[in-house]
N, C-alpha and C. Protein backbone atom coordinates (compact mmCIF):
# COMPACT_ATOMS: atom_id res chain seq x y z
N UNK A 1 -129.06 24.14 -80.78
CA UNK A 1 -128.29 24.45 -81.95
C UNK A 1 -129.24 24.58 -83.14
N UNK A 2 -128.89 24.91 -84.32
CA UNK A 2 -129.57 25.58 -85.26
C UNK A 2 -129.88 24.01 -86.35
N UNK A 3 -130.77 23.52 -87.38
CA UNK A 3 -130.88 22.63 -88.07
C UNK A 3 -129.65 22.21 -88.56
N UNK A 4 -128.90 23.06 -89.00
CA UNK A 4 -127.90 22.54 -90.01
C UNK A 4 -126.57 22.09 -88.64
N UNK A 5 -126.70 22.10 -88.27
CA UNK A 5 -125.57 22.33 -86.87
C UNK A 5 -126.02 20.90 -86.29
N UNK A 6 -127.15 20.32 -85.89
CA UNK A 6 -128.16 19.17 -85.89
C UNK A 6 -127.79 17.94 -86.83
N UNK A 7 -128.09 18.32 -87.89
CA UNK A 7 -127.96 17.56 -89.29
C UNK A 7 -126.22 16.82 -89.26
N UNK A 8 -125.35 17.96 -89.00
CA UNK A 8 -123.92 17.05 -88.78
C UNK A 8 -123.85 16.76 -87.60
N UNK A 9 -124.69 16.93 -86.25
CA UNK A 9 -123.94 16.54 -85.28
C UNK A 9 -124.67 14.73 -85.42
N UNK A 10 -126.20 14.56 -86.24
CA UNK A 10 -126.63 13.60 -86.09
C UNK A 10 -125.33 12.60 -87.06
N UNK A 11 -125.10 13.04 -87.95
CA UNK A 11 -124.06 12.42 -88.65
C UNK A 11 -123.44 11.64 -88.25
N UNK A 12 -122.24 13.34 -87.68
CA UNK A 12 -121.02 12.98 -87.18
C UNK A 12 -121.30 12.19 -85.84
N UNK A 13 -122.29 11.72 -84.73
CA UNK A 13 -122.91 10.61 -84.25
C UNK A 13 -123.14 9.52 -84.55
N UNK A 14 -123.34 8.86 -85.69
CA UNK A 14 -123.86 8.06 -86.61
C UNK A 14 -122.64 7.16 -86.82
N UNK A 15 -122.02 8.12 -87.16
CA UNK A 15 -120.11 7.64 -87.87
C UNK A 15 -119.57 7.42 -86.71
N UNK A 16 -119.60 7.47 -85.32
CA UNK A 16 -119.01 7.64 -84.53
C UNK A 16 -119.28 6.52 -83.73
N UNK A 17 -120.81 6.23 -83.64
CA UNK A 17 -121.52 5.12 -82.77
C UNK A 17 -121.38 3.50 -83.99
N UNK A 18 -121.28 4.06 -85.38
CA UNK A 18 -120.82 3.08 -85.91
C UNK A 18 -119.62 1.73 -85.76
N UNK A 19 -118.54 3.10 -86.11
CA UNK A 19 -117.24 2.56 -85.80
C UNK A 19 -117.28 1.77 -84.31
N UNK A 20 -117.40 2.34 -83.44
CA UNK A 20 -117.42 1.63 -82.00
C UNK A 20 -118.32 0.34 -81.91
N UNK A 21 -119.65 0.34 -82.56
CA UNK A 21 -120.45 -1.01 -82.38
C UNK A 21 -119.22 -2.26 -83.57
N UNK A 22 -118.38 -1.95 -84.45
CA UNK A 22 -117.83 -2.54 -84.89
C UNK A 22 -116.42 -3.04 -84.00
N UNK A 23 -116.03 -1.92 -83.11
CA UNK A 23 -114.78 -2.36 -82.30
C UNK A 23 -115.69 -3.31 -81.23
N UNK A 24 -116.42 -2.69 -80.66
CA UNK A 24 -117.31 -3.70 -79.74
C UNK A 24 -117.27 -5.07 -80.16
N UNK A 25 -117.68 -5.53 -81.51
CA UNK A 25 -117.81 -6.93 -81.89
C UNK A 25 -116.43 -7.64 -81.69
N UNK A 26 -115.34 -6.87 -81.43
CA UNK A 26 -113.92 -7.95 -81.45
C UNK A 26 -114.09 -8.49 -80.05
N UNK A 27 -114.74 -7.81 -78.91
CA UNK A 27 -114.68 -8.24 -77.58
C UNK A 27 -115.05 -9.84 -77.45
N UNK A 28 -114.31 -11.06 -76.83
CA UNK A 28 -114.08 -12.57 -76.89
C UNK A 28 -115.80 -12.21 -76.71
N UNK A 29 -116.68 -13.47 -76.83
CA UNK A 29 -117.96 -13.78 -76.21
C UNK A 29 -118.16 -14.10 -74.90
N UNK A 30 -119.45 -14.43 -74.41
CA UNK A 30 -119.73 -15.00 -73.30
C UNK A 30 -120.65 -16.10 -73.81
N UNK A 31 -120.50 -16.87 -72.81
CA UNK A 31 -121.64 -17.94 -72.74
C UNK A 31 -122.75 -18.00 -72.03
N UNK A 32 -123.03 -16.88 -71.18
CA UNK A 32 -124.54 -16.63 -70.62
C UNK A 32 -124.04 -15.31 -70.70
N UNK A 33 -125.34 -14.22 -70.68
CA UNK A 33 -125.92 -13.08 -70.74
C UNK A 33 -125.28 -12.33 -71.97
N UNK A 34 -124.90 -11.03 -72.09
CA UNK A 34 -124.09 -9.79 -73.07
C UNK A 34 -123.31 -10.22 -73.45
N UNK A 35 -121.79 -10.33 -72.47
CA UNK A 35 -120.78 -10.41 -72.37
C UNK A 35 -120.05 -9.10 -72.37
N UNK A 36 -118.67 -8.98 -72.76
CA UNK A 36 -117.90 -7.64 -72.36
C UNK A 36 -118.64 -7.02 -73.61
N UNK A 37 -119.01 -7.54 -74.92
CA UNK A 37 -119.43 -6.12 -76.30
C UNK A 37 -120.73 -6.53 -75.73
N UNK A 38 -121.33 -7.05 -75.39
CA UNK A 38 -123.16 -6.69 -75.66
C UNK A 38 -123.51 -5.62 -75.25
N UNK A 39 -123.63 -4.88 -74.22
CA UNK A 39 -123.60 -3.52 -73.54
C UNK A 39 -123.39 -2.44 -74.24
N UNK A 40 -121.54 -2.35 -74.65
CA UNK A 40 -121.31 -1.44 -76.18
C UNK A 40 -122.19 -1.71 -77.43
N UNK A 41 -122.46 -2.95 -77.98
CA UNK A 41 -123.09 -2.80 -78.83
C UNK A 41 -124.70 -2.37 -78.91
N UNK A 42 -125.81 -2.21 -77.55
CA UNK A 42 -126.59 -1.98 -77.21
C UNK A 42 -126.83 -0.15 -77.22
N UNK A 43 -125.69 0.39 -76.79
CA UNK A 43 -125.54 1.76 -76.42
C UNK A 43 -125.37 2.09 -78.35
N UNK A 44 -123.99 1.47 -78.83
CA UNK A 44 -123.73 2.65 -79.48
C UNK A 44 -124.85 2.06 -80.97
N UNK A 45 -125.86 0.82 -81.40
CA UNK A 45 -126.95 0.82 -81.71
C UNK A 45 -127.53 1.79 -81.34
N UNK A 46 -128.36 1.86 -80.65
CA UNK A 46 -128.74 2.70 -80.04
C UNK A 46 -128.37 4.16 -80.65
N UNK A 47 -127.32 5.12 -80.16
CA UNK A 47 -126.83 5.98 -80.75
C UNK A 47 -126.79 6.40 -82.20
N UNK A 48 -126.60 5.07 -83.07
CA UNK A 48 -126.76 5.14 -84.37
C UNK A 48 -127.98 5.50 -84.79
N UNK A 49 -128.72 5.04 -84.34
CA UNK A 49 -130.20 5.27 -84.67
C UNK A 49 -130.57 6.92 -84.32
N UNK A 50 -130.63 6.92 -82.97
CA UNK A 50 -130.91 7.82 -82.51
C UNK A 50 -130.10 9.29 -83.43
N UNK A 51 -128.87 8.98 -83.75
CA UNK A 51 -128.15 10.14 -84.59
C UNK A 51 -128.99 10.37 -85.95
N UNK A 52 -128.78 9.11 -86.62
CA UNK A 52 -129.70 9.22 -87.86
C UNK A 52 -131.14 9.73 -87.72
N UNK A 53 -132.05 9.91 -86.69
CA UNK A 53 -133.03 10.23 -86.72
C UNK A 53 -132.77 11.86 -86.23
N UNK A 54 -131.76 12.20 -85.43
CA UNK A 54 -131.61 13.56 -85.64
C UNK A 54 -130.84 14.36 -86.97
N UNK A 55 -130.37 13.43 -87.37
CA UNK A 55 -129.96 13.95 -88.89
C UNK A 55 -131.44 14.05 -90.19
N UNK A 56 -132.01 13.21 -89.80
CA UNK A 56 -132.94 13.18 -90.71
C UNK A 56 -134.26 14.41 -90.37
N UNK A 57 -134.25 14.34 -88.88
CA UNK A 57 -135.66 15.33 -88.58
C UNK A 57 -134.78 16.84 -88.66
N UNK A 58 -133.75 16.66 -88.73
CA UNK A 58 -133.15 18.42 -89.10
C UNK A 58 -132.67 18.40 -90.27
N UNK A 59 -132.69 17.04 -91.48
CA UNK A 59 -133.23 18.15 -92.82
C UNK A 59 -134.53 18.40 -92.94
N UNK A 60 -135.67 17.41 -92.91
CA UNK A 60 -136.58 17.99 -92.89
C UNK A 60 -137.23 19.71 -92.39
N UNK A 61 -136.53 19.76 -91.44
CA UNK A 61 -136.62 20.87 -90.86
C UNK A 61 -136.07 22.27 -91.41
N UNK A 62 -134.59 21.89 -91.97
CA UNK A 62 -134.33 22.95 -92.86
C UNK A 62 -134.59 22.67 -94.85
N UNK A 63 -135.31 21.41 -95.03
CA UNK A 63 -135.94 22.13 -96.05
C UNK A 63 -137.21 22.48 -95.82
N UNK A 64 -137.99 22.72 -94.66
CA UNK A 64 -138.99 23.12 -94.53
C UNK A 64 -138.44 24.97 -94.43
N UNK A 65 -137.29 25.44 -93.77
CA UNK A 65 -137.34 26.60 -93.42
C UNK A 65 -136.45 27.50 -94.06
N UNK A 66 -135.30 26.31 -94.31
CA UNK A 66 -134.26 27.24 -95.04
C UNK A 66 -133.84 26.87 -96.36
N UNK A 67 -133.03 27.43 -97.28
CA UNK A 67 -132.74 27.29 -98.14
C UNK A 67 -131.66 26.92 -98.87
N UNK A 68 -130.30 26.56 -97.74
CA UNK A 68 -128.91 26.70 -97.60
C UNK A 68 -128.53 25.16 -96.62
N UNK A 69 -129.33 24.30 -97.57
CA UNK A 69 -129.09 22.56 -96.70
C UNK A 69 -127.82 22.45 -96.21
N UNK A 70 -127.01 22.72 -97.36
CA UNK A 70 -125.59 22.03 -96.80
C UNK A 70 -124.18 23.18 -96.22
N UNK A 71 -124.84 24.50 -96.09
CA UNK A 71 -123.81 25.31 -95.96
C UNK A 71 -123.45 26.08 -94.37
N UNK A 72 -122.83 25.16 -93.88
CA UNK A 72 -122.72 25.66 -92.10
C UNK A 72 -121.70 27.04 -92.35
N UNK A 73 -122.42 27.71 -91.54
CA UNK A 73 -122.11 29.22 -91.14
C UNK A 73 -121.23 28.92 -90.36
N UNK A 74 -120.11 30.09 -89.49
CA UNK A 74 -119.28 29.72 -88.77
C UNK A 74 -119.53 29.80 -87.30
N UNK A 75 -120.74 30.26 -87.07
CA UNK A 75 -121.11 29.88 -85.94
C UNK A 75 -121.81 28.06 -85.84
N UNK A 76 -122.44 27.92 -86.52
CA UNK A 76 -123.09 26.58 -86.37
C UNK A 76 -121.65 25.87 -86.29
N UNK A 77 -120.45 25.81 -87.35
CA UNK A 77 -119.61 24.57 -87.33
C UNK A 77 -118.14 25.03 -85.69
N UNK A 78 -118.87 25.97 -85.06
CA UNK A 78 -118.38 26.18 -83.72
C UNK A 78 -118.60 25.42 -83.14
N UNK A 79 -119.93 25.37 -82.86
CA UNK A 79 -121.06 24.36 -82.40
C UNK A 79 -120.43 23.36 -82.22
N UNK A 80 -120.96 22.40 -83.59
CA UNK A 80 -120.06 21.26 -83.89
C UNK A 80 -118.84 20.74 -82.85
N UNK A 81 -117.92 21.93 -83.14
CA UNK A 81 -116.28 21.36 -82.92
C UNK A 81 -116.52 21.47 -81.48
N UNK A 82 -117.23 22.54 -80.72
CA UNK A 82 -117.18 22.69 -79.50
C UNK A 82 -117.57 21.37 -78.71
N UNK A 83 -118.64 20.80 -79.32
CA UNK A 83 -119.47 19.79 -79.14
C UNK A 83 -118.90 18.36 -78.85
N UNK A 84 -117.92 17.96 -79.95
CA UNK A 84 -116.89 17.47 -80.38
C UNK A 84 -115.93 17.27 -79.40
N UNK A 85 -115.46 18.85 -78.96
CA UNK A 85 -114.22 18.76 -78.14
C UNK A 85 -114.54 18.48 -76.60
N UNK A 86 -116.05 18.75 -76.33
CA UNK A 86 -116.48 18.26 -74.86
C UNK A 86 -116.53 17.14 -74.74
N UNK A 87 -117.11 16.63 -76.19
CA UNK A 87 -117.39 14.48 -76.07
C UNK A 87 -115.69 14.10 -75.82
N UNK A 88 -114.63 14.54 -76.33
CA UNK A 88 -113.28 14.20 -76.39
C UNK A 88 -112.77 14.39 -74.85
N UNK A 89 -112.90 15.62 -74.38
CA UNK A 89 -112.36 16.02 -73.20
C UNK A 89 -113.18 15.20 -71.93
N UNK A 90 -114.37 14.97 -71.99
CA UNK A 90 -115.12 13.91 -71.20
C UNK A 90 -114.23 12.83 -71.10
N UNK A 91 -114.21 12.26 -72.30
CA UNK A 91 -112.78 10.95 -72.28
C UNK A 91 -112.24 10.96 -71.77
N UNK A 92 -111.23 11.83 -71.35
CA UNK A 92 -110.19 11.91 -70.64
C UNK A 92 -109.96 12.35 -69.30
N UNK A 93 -111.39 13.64 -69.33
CA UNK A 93 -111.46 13.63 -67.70
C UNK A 93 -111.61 12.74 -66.92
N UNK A 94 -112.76 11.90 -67.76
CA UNK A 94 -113.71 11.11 -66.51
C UNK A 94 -112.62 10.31 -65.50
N UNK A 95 -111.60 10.09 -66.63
CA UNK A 95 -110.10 8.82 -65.66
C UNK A 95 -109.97 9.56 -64.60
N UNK A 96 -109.96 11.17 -64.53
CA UNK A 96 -109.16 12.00 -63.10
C UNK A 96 -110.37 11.92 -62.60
N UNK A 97 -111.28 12.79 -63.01
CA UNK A 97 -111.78 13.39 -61.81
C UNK A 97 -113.58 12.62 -61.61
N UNK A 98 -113.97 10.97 -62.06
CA UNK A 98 -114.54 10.06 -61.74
C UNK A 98 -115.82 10.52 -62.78
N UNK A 99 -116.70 9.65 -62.66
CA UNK A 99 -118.05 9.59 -63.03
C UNK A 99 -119.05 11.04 -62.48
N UNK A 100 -118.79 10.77 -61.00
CA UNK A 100 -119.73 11.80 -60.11
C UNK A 100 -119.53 13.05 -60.74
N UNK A 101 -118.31 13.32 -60.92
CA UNK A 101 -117.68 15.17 -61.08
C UNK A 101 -117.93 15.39 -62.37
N UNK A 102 -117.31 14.89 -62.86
CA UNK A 102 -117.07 14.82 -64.83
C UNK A 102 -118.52 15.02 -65.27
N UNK A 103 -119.61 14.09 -64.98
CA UNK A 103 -120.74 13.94 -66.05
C UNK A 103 -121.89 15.48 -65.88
N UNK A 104 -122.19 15.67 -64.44
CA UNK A 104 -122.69 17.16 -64.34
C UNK A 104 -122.28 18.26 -64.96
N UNK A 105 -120.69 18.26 -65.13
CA UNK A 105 -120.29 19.07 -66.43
C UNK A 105 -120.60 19.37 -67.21
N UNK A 106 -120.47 17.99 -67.66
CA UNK A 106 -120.34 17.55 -69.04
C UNK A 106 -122.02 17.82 -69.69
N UNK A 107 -123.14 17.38 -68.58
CA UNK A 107 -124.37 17.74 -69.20
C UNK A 107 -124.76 19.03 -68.97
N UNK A 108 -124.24 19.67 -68.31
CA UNK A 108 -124.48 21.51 -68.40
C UNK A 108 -124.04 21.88 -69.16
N UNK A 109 -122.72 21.68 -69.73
CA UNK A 109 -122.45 22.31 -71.11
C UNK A 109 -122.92 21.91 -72.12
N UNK A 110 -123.52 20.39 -72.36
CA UNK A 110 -124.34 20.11 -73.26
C UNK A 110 -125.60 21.10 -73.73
N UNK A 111 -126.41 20.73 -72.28
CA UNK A 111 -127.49 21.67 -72.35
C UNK A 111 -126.99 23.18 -73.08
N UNK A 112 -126.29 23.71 -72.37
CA UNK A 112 -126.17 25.60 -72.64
C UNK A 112 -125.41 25.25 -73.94
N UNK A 113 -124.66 24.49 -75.01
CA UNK A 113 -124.42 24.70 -76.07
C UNK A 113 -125.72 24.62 -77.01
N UNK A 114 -126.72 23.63 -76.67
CA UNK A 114 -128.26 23.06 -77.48
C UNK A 114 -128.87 24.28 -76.96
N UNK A 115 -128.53 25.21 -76.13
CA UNK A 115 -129.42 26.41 -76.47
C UNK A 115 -129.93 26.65 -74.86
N UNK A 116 -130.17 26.04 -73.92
CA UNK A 116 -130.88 26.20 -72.76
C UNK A 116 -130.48 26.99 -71.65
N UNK A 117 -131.36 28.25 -71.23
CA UNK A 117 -130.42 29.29 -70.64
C UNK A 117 -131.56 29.27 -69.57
N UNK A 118 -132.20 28.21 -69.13
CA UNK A 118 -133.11 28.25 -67.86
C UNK A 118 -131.82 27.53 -66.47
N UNK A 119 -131.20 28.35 -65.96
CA UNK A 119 -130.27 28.11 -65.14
C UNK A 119 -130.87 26.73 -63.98
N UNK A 120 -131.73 26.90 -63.64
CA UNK A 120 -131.98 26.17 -62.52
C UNK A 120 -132.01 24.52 -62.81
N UNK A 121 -133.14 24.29 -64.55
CA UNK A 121 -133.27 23.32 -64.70
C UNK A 121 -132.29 22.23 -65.44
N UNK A 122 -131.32 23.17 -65.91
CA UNK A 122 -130.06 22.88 -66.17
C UNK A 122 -128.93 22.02 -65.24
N UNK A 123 -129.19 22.73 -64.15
CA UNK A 123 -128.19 22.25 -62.65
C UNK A 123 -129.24 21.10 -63.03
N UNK A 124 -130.64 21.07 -62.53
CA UNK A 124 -131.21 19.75 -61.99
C UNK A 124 -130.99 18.85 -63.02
N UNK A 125 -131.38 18.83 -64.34
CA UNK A 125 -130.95 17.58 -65.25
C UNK A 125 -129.38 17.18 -64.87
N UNK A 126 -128.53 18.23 -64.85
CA UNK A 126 -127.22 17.63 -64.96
C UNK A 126 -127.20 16.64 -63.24
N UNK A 127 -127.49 17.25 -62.29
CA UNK A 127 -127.13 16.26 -61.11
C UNK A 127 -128.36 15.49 -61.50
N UNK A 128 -129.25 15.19 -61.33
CA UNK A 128 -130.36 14.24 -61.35
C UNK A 128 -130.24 12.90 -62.50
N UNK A 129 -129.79 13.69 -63.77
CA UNK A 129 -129.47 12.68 -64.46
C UNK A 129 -127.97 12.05 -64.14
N UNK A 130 -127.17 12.46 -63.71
CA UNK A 130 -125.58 11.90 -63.07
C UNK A 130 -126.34 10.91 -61.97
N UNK A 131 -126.97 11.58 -60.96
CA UNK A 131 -127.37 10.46 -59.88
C UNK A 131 -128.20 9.45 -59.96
N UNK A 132 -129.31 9.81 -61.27
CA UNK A 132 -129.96 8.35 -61.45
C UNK A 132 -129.20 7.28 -62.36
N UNK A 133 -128.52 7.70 -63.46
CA UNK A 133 -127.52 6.76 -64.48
C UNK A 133 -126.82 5.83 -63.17
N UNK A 134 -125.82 6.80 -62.27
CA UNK A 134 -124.72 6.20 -61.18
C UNK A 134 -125.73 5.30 -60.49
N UNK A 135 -126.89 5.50 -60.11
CA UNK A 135 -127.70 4.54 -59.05
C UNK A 135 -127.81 3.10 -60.01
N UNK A 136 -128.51 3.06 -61.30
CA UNK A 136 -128.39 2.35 -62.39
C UNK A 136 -127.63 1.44 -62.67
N UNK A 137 -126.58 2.06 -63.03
CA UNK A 137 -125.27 1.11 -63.39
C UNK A 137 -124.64 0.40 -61.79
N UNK A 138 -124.92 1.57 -60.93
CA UNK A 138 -123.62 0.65 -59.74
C UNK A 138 -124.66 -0.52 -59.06
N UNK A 139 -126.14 -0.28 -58.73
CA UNK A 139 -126.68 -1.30 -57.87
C UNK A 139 -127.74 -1.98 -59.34
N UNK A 140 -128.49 -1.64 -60.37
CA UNK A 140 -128.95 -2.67 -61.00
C UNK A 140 -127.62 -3.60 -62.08
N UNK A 141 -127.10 -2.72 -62.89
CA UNK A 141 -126.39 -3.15 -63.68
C UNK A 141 -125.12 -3.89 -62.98
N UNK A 142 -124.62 -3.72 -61.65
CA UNK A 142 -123.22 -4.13 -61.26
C UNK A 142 -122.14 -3.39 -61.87
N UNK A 143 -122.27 -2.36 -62.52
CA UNK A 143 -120.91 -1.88 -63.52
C UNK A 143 -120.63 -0.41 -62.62
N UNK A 144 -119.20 -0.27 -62.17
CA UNK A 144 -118.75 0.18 -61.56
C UNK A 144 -118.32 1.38 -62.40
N UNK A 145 -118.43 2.35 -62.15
CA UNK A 145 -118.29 3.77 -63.41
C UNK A 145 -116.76 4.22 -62.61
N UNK A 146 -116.12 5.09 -63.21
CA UNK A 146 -114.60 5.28 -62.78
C UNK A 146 -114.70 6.49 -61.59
N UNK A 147 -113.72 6.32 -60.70
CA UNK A 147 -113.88 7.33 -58.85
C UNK A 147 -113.11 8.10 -59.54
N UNK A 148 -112.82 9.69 -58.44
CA UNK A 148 -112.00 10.29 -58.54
C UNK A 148 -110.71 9.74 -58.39
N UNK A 149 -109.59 10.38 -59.10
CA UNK A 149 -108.62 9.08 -58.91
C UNK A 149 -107.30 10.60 -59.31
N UNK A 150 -107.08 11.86 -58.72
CA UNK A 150 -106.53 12.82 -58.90
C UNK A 150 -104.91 12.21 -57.81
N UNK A 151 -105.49 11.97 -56.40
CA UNK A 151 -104.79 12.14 -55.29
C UNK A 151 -103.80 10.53 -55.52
């Protein structure tokens, strides 16, 4: 995506991973390890940061190149919403059609909206990264990610 397209998605990330590390904190405690919020609050930290630093390295970037900081064209705030409506629709798939199916999707269209039209390496991040996260969470972490659950 283009700087200015960057700049709100780091934002609208920011605001997003916020709010949630704050719902995270209502989760009861534990008395040894995380508990049910440590995990959420680890990720969407995490996220916060990580947004703000893409908000910040794409102004730099467009006041290095452009001249029009704050004015999204209507292709860039496509972007955006498109962007938006995949993180939303992920939500809701993942309940039907599980972890396995949903997330390869979900990171191919990531990729080809951020611009990447190398077909092959596209497929491989999306399964490779689905199969190493799933190996991750189900045998180190113990956390069981959601099955197909259509039938």
């Amino acid at each position: 995506m283009t700087p200015k397209a960057d700049f709100y998605s780091g934002i609208g990330i920011a605001v997003f991973s916020a709010v949630f590390f704050i719902l995270s904190g209502t989760y009861p405690a534990s008395e040894q390890g995380l508990g049910p919020g440590g995990f959420p609050k680890i990720v969407t930290g995490t996220m916060f940061c990580l947004g703000v630093l893409l908000s910040i390295n794409s102004f730099i970037n467009m006041k290095r190149g452009m001249k029009d900081i704050v004015k999204l064209n209507g292709k860039d705030m496509l972007q955006v919403l498109i962007l938006a409506a995949a993180f939303l629709a992920y939500i809701v798939v993942i309940k039907y059609l599980g972890y396995v199916i949903s997330t390869p999707l979900f990171l191919f269209l990531f990729l080809y909206l951020y611009g990447d039209r190398k077909w092959l390496r596209m497929v491989l991040v999306s399964i490779i990264g689905t199969a190493v996260t799933f190996v991750l969470f189900k045998y180190l972490f113990q956390i069981y990610l959601p099955e197909f659950y259509f039938f």
